[in-house]
C-alpha atoms as a PDB file:
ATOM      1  CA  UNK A   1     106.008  81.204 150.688  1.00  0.00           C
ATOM      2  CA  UNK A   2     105.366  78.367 148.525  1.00  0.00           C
ATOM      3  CA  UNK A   3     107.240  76.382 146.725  1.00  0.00           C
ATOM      4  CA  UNK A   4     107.461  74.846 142.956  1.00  0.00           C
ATOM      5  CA  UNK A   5     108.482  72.600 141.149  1.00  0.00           C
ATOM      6  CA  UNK A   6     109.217  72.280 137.426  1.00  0.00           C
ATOM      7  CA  UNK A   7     109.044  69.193 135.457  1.00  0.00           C
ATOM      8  CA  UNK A   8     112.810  68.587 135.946  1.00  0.00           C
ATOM      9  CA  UNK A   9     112.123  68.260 139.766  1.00  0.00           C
ATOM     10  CA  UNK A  10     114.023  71.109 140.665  1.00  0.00           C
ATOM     11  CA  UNK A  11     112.496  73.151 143.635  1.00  0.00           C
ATOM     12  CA  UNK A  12     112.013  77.106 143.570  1.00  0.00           C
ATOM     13  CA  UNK A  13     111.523  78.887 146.793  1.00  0.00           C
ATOM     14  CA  UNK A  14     110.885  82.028 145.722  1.00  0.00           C
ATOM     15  CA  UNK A  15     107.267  83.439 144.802  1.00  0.00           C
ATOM     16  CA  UNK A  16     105.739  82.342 140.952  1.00  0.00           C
ATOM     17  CA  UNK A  17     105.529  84.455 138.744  1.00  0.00           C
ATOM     18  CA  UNK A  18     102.409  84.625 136.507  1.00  0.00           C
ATOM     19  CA  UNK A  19     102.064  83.677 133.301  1.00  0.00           C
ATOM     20  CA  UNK A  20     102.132  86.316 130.653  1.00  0.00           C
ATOM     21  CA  UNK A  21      98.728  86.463 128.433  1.00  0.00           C
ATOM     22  CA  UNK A  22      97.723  88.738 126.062  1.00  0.00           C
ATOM     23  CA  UNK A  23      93.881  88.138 124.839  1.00  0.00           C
ATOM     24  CA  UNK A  24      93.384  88.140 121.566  1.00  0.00           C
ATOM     25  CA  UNK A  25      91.031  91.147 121.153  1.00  0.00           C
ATOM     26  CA  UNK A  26      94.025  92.965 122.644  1.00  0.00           C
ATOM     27  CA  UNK A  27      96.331  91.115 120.086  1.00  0.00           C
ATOM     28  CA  UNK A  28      94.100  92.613 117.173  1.00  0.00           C
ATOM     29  CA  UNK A  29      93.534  95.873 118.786  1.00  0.00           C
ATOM     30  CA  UNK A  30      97.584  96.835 119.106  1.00  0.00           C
ATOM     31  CA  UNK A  31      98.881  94.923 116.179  1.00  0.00           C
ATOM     32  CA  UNK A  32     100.566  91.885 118.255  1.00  0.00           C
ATOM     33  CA  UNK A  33     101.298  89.404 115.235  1.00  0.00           C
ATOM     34  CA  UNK A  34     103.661  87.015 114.263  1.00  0.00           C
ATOM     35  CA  UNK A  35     106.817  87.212 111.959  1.00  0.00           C
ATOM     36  CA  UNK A  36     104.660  84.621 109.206  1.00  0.00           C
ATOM     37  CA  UNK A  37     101.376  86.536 109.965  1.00  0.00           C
ATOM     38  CA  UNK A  38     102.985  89.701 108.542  1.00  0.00           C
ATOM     39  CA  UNK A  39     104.789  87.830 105.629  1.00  0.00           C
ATOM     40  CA  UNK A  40     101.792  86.678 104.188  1.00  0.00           C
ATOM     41  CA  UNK A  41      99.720  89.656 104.468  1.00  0.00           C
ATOM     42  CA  UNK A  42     102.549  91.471 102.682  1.00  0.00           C
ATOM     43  CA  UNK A  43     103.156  88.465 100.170  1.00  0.00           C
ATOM     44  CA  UNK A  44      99.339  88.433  99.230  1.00  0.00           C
ATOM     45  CA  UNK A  45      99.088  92.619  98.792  1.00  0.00           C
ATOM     46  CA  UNK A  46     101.855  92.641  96.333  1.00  0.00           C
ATOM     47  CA  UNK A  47     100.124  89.573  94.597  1.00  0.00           C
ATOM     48  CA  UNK A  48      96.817  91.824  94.328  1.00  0.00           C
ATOM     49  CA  UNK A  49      99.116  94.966  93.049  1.00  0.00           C
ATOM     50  CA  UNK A  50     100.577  92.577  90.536  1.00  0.00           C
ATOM     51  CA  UNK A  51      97.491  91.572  89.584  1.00  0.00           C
ATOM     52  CA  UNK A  52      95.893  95.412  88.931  1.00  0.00           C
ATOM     53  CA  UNK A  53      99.062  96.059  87.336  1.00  0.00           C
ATOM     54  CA  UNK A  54      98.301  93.423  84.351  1.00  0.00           C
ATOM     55  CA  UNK A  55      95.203  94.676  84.322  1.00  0.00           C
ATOM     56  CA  UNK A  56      96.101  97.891  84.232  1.00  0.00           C
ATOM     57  CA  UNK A  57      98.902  97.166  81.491  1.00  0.00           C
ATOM     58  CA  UNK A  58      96.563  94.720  79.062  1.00  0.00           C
ATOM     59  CA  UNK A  59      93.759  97.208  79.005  1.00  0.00           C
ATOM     60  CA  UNK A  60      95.604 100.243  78.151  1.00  0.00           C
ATOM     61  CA  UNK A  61      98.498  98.310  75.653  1.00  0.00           C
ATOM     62  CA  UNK A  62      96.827  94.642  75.297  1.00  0.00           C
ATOM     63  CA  UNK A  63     100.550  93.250  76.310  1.00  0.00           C
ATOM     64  CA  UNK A  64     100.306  92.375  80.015  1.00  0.00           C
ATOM     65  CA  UNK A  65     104.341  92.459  80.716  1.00  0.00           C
ATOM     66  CA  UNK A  66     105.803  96.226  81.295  1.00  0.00           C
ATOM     67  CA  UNK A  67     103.627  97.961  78.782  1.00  0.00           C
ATOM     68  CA  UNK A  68     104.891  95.603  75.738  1.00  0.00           C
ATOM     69  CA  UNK A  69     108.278  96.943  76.573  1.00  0.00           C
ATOM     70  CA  UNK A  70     109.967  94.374  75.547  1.00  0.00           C
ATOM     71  CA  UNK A  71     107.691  92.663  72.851  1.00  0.00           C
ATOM     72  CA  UNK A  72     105.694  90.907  74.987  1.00  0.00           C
END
């Protein structure tokens, strides 16, 4: 049995426990990604649909907001 002690200085008797690692080819293999990671993948594909969109809009009407719905 062995014992441990944490950086309070309190003692544990029981058995440590590992420490919990996930590699990161695993990480990128199942998708393991943070809360911001997957904000700012979504924030910069909805920037690049924007961006086709005016494109899109100015080539076909030569007004890039809605079609020149509204006089733009």
């Amino acid at each position: 049995m062995t014992v441990t002690t944490n950086d309070r200085g309190q003692q544990n008797l029981f058995a440590k426990e590992p420490q919990m690692y996930v590699s990161q080819t695993d990480a990128e293999r199942y998708g393991y990604e943070s809360y911001a990671e997957r904000a700012e993948k979504l924030n910069g594909r909805t920037a690049m649909v924007g961006f086709v969109a005016a494109v899109v809009s100015y080539a076909f009407s030569g007004s890039v907001f809605f079609f020149g719905a509204f006089g733009f």
